[in-house]
PDB file of N, CA and C in Angstrom:
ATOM      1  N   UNK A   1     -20.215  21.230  -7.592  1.00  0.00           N
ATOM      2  CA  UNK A   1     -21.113  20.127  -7.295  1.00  0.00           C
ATOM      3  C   UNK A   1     -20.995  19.744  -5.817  1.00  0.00           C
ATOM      4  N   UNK A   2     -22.225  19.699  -5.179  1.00  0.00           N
ATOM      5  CA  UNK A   2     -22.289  18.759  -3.650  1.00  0.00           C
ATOM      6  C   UNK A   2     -21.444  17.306  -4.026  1.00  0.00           C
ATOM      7  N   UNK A   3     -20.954  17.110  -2.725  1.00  0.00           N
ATOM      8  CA  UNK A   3     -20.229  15.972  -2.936  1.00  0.00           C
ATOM      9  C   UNK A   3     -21.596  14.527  -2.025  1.00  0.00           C
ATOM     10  N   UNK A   4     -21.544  13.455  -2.677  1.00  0.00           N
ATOM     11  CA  UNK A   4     -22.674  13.099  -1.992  1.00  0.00           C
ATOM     12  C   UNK A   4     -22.379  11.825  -0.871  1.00  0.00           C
ATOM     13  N   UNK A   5     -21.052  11.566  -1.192  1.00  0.00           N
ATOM     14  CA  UNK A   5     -20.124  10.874   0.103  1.00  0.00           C
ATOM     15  C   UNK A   5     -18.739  11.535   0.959  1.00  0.00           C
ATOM     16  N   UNK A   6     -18.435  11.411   1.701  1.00  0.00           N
ATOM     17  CA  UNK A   6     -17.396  11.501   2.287  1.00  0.00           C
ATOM     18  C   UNK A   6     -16.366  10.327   2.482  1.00  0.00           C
ATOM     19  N   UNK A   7     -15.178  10.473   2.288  1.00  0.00           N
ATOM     20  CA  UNK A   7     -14.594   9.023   2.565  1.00  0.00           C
ATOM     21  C   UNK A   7     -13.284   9.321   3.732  1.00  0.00           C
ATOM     22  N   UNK A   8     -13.303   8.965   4.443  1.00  0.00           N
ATOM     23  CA  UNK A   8     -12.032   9.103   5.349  1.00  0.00           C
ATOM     24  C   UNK A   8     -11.164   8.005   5.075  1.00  0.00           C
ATOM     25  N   UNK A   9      -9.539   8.172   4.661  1.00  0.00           N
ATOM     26  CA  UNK A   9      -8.781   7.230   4.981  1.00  0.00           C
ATOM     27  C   UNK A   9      -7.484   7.557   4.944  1.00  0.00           C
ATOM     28  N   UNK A  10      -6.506   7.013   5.636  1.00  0.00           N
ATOM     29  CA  UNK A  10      -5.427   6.723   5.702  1.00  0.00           C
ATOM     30  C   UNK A  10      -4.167   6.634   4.763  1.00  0.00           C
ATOM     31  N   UNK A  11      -3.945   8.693   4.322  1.00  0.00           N
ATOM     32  CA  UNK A  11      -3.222   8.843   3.402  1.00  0.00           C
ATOM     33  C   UNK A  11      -1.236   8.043   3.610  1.00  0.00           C
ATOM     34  N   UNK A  12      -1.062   7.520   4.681  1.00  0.00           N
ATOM     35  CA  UNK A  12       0.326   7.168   5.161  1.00  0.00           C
ATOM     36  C   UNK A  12      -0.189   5.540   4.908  1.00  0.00           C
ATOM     37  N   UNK A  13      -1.146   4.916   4.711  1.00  0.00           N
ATOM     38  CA  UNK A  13      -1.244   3.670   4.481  1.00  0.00           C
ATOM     39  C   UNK A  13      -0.901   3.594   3.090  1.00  0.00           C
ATOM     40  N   UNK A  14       0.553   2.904   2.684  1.00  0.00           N
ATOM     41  CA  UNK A  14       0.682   2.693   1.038  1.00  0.00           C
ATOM     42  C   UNK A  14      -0.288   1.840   0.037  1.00  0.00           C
ATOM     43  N   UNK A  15      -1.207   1.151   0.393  1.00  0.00           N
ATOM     44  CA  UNK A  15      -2.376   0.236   0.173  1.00  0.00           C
ATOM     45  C   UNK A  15      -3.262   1.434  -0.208  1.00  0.00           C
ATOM     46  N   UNK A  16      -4.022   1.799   1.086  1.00  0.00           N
ATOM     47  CA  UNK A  16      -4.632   2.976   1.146  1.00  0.00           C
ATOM     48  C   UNK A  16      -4.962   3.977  -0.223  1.00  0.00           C
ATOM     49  N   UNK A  17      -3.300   4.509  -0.106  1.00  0.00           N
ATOM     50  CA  UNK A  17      -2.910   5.952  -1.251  1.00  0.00           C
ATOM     51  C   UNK A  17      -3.124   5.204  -2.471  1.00  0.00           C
ATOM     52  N   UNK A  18      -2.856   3.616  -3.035  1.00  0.00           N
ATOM     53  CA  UNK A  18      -3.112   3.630  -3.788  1.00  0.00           C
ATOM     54  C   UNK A  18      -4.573   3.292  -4.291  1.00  0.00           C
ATOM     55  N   UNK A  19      -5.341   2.376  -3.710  1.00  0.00           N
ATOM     56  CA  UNK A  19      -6.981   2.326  -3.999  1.00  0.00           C
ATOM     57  C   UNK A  19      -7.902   3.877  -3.912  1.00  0.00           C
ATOM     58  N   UNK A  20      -7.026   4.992  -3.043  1.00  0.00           N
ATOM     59  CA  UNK A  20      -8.014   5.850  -3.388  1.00  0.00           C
ATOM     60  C   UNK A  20      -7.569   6.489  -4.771  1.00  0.00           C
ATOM     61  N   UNK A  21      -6.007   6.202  -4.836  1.00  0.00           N
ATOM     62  CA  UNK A  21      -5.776   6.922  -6.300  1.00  0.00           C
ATOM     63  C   UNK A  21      -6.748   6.402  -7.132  1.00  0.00           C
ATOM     64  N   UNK A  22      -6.935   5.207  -7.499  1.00  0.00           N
ATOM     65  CA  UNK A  22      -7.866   4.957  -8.316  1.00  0.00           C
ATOM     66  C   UNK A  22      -9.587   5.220  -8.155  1.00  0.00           C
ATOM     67  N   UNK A  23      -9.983   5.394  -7.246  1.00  0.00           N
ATOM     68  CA  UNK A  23     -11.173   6.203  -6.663  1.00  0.00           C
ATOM     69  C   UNK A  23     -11.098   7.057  -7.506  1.00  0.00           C
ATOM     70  N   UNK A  24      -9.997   8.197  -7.176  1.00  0.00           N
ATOM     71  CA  UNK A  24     -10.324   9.274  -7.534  1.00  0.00           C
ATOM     72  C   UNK A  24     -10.324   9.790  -9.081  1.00  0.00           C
ATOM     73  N   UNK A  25      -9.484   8.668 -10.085  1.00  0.00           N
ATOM     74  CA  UNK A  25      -9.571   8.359 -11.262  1.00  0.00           C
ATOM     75  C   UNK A  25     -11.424   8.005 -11.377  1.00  0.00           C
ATOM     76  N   UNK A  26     -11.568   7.228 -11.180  1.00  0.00           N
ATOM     77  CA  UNK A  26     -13.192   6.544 -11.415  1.00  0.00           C
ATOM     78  C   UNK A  26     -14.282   7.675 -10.741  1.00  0.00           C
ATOM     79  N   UNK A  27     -14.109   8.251 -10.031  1.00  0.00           N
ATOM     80  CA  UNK A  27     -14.596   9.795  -9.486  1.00  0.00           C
ATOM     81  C   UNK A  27     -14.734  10.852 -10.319  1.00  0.00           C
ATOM     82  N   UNK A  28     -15.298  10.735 -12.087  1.00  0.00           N
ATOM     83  CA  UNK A  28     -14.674  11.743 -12.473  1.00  0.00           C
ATOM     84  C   UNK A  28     -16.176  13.277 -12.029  1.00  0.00           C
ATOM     85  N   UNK A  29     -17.031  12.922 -11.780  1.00  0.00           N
ATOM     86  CA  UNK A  29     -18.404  14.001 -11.555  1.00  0.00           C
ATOM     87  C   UNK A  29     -18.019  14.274  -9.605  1.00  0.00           C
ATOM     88  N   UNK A  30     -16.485  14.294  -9.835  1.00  0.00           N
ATOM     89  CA  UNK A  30     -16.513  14.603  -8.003  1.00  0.00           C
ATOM     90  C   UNK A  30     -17.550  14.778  -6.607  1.00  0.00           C
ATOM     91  N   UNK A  31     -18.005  12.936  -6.875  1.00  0.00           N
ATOM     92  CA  UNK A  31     -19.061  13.526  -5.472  1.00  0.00           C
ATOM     93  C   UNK A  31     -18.302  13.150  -4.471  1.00  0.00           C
ATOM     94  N   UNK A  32     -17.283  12.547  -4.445  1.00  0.00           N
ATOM     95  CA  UNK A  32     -16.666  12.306  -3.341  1.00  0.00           C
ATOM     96  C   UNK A  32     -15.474  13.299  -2.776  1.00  0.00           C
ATOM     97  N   UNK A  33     -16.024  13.209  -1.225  1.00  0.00           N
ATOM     98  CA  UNK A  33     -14.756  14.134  -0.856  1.00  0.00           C
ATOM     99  C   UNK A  33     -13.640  13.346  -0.292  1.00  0.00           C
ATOM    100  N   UNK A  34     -12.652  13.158  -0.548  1.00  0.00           N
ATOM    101  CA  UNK A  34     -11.836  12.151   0.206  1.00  0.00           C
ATOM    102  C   UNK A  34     -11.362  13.594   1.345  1.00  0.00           C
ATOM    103  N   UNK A  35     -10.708  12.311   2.356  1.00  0.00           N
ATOM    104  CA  UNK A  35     -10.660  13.176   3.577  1.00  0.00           C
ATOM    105  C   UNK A  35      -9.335  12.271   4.065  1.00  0.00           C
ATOM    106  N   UNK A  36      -8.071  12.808   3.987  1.00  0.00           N
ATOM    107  CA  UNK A  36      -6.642  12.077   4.131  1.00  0.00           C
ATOM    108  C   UNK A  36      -6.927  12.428   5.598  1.00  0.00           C
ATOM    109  N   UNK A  37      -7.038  11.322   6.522  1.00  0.00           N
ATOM    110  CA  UNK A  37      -7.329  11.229   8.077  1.00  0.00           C
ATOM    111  C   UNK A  37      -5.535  11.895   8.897  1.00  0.00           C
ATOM    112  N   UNK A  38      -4.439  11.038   7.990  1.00  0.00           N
ATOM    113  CA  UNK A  38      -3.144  11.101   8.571  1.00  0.00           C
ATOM    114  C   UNK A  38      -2.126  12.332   8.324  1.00  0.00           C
ATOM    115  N   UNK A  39      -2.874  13.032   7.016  1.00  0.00           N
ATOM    116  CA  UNK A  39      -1.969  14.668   7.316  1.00  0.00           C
ATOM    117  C   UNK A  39      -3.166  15.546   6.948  1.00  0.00           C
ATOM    118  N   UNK A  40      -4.267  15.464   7.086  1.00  0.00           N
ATOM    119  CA  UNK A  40      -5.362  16.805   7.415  1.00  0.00           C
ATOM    120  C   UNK A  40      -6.036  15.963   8.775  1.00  0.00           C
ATOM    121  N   UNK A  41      -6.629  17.302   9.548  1.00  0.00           N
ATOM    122  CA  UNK A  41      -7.108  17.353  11.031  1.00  0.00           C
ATOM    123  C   UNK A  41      -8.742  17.304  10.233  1.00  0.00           C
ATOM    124  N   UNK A  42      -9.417  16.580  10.422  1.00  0.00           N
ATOM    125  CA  UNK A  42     -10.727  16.601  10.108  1.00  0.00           C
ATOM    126  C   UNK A  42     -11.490  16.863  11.562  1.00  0.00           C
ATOM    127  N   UNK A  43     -12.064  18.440  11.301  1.00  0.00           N
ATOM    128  CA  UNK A  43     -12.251  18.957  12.643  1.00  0.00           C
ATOM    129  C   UNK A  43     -13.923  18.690  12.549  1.00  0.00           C
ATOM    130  N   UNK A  44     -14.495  18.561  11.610  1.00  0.00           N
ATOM    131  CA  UNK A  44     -16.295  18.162  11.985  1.00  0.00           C
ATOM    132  C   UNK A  44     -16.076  16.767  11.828  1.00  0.00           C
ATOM    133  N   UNK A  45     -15.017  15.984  11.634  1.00  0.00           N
ATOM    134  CA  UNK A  45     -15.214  14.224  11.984  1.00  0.00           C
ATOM    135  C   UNK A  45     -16.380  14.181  12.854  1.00  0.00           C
ATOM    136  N   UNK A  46     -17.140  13.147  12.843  1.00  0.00           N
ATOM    137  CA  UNK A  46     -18.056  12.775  13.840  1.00  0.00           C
ATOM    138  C   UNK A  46     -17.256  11.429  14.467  1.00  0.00           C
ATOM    139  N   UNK A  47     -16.273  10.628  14.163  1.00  0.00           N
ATOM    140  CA  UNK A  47     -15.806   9.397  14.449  1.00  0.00           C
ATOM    141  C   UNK A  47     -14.416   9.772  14.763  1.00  0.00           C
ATOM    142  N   UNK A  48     -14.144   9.279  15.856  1.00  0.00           N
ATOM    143  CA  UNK A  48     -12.267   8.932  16.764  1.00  0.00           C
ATOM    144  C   UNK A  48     -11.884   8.776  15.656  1.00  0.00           C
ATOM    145  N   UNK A  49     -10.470   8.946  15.584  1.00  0.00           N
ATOM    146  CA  UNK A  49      -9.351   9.035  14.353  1.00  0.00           C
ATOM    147  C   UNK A  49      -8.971   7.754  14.886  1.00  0.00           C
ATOM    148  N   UNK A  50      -8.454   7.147  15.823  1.00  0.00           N
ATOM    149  CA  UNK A  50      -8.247   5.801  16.069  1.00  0.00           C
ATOM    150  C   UNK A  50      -8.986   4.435  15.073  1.00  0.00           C
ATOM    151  N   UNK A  51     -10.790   5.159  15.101  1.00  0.00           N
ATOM    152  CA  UNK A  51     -11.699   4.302  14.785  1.00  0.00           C
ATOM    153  C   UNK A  51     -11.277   4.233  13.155  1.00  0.00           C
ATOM    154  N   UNK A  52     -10.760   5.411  12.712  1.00  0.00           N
ATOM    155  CA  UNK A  52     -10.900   5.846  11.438  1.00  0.00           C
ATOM    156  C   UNK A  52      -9.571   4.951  10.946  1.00  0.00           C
ATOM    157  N   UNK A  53      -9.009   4.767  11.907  1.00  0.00           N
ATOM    158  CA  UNK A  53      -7.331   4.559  11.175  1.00  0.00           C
ATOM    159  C   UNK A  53      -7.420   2.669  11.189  1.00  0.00           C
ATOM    160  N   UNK A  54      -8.919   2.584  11.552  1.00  0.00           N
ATOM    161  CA  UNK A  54      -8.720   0.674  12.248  1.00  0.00           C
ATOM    162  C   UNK A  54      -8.894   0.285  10.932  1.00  0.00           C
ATOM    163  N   UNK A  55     -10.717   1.353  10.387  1.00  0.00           N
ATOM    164  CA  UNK A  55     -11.693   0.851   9.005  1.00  0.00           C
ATOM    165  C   UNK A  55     -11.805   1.561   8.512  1.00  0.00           C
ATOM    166  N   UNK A  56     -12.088   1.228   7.327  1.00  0.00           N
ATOM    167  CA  UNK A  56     -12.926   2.171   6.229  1.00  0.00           C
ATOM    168  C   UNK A  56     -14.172   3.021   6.409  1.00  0.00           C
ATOM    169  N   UNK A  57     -14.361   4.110   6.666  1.00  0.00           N
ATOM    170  CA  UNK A  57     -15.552   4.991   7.321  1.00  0.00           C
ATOM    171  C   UNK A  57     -16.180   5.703   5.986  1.00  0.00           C
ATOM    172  N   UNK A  58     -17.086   6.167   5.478  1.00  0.00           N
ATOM    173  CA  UNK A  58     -17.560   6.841   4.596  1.00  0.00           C
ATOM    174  C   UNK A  58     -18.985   6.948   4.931  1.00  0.00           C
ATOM    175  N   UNK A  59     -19.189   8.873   4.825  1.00  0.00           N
ATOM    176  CA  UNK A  59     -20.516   9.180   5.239  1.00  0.00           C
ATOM    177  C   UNK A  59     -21.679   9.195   3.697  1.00  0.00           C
ATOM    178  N   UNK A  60     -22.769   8.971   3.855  1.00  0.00           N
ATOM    179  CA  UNK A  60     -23.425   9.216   3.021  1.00  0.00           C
ATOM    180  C   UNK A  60     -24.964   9.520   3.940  1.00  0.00           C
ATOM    181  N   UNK A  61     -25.776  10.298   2.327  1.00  0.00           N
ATOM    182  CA  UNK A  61     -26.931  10.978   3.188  1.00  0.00           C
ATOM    183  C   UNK A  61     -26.598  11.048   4.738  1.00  0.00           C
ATOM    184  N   UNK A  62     -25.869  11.877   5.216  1.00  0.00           N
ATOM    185  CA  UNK A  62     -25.994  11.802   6.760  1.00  0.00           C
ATOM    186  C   UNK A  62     -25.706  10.873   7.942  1.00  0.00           C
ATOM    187  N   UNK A  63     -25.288   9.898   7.329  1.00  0.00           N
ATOM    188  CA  UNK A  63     -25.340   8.513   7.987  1.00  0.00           C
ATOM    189  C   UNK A  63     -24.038   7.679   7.663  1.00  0.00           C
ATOM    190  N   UNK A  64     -23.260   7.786   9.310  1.00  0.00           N
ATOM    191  CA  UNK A  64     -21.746   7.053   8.527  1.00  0.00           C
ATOM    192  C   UNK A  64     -21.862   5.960   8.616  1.00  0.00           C
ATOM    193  N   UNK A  65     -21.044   5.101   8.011  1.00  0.00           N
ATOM    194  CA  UNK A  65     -20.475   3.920   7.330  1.00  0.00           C
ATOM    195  C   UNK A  65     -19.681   3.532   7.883  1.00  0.00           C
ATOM    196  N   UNK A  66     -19.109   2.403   7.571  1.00  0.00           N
ATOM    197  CA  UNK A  66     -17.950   1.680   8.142  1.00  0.00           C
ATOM    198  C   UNK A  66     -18.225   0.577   7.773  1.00  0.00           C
ATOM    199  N   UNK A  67     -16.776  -0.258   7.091  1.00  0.00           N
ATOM    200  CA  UNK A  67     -16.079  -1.478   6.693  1.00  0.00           C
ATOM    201  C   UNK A  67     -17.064  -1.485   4.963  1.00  0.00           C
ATOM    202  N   UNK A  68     -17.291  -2.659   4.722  1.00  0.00           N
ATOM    203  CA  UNK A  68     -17.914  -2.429   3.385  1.00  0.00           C
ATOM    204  C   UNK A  68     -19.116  -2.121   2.895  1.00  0.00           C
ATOM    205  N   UNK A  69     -19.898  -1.451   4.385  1.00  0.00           N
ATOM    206  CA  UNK A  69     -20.999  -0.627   3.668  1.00  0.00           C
ATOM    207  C   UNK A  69     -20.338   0.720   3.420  1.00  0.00           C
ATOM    208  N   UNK A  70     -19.522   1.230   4.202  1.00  0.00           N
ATOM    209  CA  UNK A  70     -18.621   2.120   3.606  1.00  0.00           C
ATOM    210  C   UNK A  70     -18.052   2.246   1.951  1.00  0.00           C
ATOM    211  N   UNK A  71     -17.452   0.915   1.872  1.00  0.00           N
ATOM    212  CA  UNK A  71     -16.972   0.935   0.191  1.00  0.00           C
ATOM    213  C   UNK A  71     -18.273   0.865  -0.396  1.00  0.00           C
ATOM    214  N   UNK A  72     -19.284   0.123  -0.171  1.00  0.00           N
ATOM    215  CA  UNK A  72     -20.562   0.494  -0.905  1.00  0.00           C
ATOM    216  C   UNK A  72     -21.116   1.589  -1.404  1.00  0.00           C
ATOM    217  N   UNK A  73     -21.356   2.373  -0.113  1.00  0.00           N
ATOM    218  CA  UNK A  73     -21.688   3.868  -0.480  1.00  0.00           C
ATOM    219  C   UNK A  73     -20.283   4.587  -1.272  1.00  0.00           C
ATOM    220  N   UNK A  74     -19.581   4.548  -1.512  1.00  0.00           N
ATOM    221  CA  UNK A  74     -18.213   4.977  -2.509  1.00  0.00           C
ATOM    222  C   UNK A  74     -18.578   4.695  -3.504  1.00  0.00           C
ATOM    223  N   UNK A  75     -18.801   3.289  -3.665  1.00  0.00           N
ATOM    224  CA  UNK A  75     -19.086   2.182  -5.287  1.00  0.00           C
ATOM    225  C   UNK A  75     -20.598   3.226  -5.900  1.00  0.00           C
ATOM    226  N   UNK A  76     -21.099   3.376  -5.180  1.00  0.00           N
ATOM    227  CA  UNK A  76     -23.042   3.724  -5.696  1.00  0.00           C
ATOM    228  C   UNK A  76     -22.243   5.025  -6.546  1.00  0.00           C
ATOM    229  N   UNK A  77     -21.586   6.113  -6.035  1.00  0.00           N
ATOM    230  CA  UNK A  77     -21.501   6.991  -6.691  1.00  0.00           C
ATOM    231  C   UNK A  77     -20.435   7.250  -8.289  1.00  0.00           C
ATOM    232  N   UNK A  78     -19.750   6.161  -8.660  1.00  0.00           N
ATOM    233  CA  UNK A  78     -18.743   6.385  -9.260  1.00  0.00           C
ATOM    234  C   UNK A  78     -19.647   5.583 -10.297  1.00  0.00           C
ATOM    235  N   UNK A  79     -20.205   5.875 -11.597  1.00  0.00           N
ATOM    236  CA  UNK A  79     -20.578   4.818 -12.443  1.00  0.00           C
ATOM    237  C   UNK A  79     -20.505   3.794 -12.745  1.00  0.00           C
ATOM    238  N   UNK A  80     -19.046   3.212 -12.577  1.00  0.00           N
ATOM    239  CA  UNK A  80     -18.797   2.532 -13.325  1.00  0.00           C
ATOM    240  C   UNK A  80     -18.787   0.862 -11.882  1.00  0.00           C
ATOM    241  N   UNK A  81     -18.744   1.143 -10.668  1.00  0.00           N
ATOM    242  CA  UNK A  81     -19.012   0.329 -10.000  1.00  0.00           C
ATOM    243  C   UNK A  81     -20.041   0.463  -9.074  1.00  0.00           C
ATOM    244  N   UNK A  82     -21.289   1.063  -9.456  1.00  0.00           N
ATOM    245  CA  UNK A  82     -22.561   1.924  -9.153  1.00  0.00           C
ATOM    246  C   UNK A  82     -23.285   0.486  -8.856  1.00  0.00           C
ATOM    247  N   UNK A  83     -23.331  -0.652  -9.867  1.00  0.00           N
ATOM    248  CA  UNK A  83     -24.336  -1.863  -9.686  1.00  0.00           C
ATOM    249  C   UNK A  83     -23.675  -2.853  -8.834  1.00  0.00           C
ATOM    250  N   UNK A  84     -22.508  -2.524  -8.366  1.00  0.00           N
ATOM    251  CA  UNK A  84     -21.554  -3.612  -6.902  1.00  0.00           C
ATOM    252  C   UNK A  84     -22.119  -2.733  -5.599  1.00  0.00           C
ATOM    253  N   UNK A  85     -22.485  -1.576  -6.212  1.00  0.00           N
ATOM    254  CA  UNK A  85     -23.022  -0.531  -4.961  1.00  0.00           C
ATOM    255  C   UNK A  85     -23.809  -0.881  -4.397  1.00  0.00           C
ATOM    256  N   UNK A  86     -24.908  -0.814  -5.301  1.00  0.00           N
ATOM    257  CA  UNK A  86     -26.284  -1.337  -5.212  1.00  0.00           C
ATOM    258  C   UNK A  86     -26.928  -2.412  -4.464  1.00  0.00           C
ATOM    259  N   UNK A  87     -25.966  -3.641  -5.182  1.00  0.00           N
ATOM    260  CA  UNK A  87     -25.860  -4.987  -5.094  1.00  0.00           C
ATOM    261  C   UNK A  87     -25.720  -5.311  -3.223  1.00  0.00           C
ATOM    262  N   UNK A  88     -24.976  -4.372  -2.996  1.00  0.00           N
ATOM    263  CA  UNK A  88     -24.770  -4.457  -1.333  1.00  0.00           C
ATOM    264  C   UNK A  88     -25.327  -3.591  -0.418  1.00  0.00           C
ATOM    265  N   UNK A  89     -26.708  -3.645  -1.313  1.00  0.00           N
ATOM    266  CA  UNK A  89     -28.040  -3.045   0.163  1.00  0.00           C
ATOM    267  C   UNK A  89     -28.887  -4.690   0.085  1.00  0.00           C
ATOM    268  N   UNK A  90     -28.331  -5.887  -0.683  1.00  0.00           N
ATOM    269  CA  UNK A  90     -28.964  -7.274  -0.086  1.00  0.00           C
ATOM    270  C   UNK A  90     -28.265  -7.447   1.047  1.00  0.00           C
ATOM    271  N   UNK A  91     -28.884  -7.704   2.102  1.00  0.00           N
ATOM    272  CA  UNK A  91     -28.273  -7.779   3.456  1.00  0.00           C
ATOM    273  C   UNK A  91     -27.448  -9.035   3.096  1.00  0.00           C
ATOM    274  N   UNK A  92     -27.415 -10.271   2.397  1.00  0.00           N
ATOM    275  CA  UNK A  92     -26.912 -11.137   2.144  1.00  0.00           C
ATOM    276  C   UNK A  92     -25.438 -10.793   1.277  1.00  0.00           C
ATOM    277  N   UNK A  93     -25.549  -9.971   0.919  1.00  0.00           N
ATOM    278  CA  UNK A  93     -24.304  -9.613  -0.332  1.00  0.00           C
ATOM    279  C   UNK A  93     -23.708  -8.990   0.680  1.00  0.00           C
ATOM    280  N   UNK A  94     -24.258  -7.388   1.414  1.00  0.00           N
ATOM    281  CA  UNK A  94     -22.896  -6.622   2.507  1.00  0.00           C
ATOM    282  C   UNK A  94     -22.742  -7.703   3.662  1.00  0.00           C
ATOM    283  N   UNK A  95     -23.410  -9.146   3.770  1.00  0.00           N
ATOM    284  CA  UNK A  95     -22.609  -9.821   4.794  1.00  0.00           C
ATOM    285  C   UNK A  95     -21.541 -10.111   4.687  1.00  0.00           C
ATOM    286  N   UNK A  96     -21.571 -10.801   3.187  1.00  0.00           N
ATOM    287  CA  UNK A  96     -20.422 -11.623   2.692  1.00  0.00           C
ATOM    288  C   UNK A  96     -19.272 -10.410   2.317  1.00  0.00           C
ATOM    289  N   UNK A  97     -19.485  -9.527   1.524  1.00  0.00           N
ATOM    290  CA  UNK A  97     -18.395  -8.316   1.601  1.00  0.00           C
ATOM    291  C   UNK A  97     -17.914  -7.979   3.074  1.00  0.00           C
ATOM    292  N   UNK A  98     -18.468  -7.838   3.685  1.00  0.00           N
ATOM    293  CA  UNK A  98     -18.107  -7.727   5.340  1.00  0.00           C
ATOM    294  C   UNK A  98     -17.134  -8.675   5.465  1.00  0.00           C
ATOM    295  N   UNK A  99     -17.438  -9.890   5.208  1.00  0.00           N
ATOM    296  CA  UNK A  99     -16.815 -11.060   6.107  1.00  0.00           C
ATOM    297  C   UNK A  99     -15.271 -11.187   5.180  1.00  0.00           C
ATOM    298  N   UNK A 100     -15.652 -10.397   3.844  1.00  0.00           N
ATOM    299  CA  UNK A 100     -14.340 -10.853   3.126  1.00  0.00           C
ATOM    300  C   UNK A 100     -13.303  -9.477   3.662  1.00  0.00           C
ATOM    301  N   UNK A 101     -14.111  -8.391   4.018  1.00  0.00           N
ATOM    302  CA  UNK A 101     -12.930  -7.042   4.061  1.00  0.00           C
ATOM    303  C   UNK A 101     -12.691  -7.304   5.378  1.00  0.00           C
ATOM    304  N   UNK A 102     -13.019  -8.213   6.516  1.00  0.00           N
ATOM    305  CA  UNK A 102     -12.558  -8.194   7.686  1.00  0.00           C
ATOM    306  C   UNK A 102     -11.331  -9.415   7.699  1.00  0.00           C
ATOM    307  N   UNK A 103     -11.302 -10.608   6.672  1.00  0.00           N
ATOM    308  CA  UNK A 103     -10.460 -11.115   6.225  1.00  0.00           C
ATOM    309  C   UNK A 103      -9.095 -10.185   5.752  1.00  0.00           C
ATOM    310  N   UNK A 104      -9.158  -9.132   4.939  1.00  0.00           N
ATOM    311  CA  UNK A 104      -8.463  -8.260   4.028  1.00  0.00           C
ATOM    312  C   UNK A 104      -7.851  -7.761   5.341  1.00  0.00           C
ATOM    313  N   UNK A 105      -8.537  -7.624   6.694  1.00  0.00           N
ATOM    314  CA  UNK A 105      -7.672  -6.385   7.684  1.00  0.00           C
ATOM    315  C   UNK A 105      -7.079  -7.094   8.581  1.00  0.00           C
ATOM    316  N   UNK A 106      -7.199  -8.832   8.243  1.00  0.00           N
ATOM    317  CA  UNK A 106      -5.671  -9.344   9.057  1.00  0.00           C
ATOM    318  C   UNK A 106      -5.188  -9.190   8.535  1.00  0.00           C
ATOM    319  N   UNK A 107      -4.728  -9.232   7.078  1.00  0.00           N
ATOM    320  CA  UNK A 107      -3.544  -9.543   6.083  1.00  0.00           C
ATOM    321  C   UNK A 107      -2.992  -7.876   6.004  1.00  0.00           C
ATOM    322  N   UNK A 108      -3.829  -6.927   6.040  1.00  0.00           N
ATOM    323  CA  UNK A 108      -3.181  -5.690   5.724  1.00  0.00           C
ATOM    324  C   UNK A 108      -2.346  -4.991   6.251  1.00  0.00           C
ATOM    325  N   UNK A 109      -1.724  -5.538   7.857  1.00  0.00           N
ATOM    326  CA  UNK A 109      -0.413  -5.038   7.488  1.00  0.00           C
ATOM    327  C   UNK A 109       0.753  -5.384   6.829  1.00  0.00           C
ATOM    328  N   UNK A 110       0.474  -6.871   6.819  1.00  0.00           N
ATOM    329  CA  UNK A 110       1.388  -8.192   5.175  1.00  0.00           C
ATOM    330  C   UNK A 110       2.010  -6.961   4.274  1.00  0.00           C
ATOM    331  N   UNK A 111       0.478  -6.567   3.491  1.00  0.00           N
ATOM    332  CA  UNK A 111       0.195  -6.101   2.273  1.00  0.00           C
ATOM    333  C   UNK A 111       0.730  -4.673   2.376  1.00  0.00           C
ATOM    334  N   UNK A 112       0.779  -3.758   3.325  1.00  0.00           N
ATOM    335  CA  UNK A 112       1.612  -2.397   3.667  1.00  0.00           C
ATOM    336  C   UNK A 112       2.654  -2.500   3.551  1.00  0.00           C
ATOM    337  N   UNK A 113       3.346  -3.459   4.279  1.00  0.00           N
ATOM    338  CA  UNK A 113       4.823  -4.096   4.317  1.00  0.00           C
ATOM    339  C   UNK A 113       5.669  -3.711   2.697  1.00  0.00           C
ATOM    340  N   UNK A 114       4.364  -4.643   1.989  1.00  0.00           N
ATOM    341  CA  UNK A 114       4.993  -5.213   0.720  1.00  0.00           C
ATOM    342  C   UNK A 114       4.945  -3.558  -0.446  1.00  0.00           C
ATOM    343  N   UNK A 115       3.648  -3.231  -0.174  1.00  0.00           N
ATOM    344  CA  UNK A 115       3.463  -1.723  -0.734  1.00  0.00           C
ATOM    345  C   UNK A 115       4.955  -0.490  -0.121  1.00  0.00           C
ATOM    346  N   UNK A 116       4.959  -0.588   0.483  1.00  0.00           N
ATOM    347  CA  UNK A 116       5.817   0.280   1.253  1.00  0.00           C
ATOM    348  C   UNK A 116       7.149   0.938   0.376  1.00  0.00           C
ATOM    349  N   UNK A 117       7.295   2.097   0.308  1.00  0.00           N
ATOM    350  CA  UNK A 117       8.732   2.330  -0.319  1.00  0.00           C
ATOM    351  C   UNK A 117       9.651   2.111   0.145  1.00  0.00           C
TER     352      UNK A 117
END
């Protein structure tokens, strides 16, 4: 099967490893390709690994993503959170998701800390 997103992230982030574990549980018709930014070289990246390591990046139809239109396009493809997907092409809904995951990326190195082995 074509995969119909791409997701780049940050397999050394303990936060990270675990939300995509569950991705990839809820992923079961594999359209997603996850793409571990911190031990594979993603050599057709179109985006700085810096940029990649700040936010959440995910390509769809052709067109990358970043912060929670990123998790959006992730959500559309997995069934079961397909209508939170959706829900955030109201420019009013990916504001407020925006404003809450840019909240989430002061606290996340807190939350690494605490994840951490």
């Amino acid at each position: 099967m074509h995969t119909a997103v791409t997701v780049w992230f940050d397999g050394a982030c303990p936060l990270c490893r675990k939300e995509i574990a569950v991705m990839r549980r809820l992923d079961q018709r594999n359209a997603i390709e996850f793409v571990d930014i911190a031990h594979d070289a993603p050599i057709d990246c179109p985006i700085d690994r810096g940029e990649l390591l700040a936010r959440f990046h995910a390509q769809e139809d052709g067109k990358v993503l970043s912060g929670a239109a990123a998790f959006a396009a992730m959500w559309r493809v997995i069934p079961i959170l397909r209508p939170i997907g959706l829900l955030a092409r109201i420019p009013a809904v990916l504001w407020f998701l925006e404003r809450a995951y840019r909240i989430f990326l002061r606290h996340r190195p807190k939350l690494q800390r605490l994840l951490a082995p």
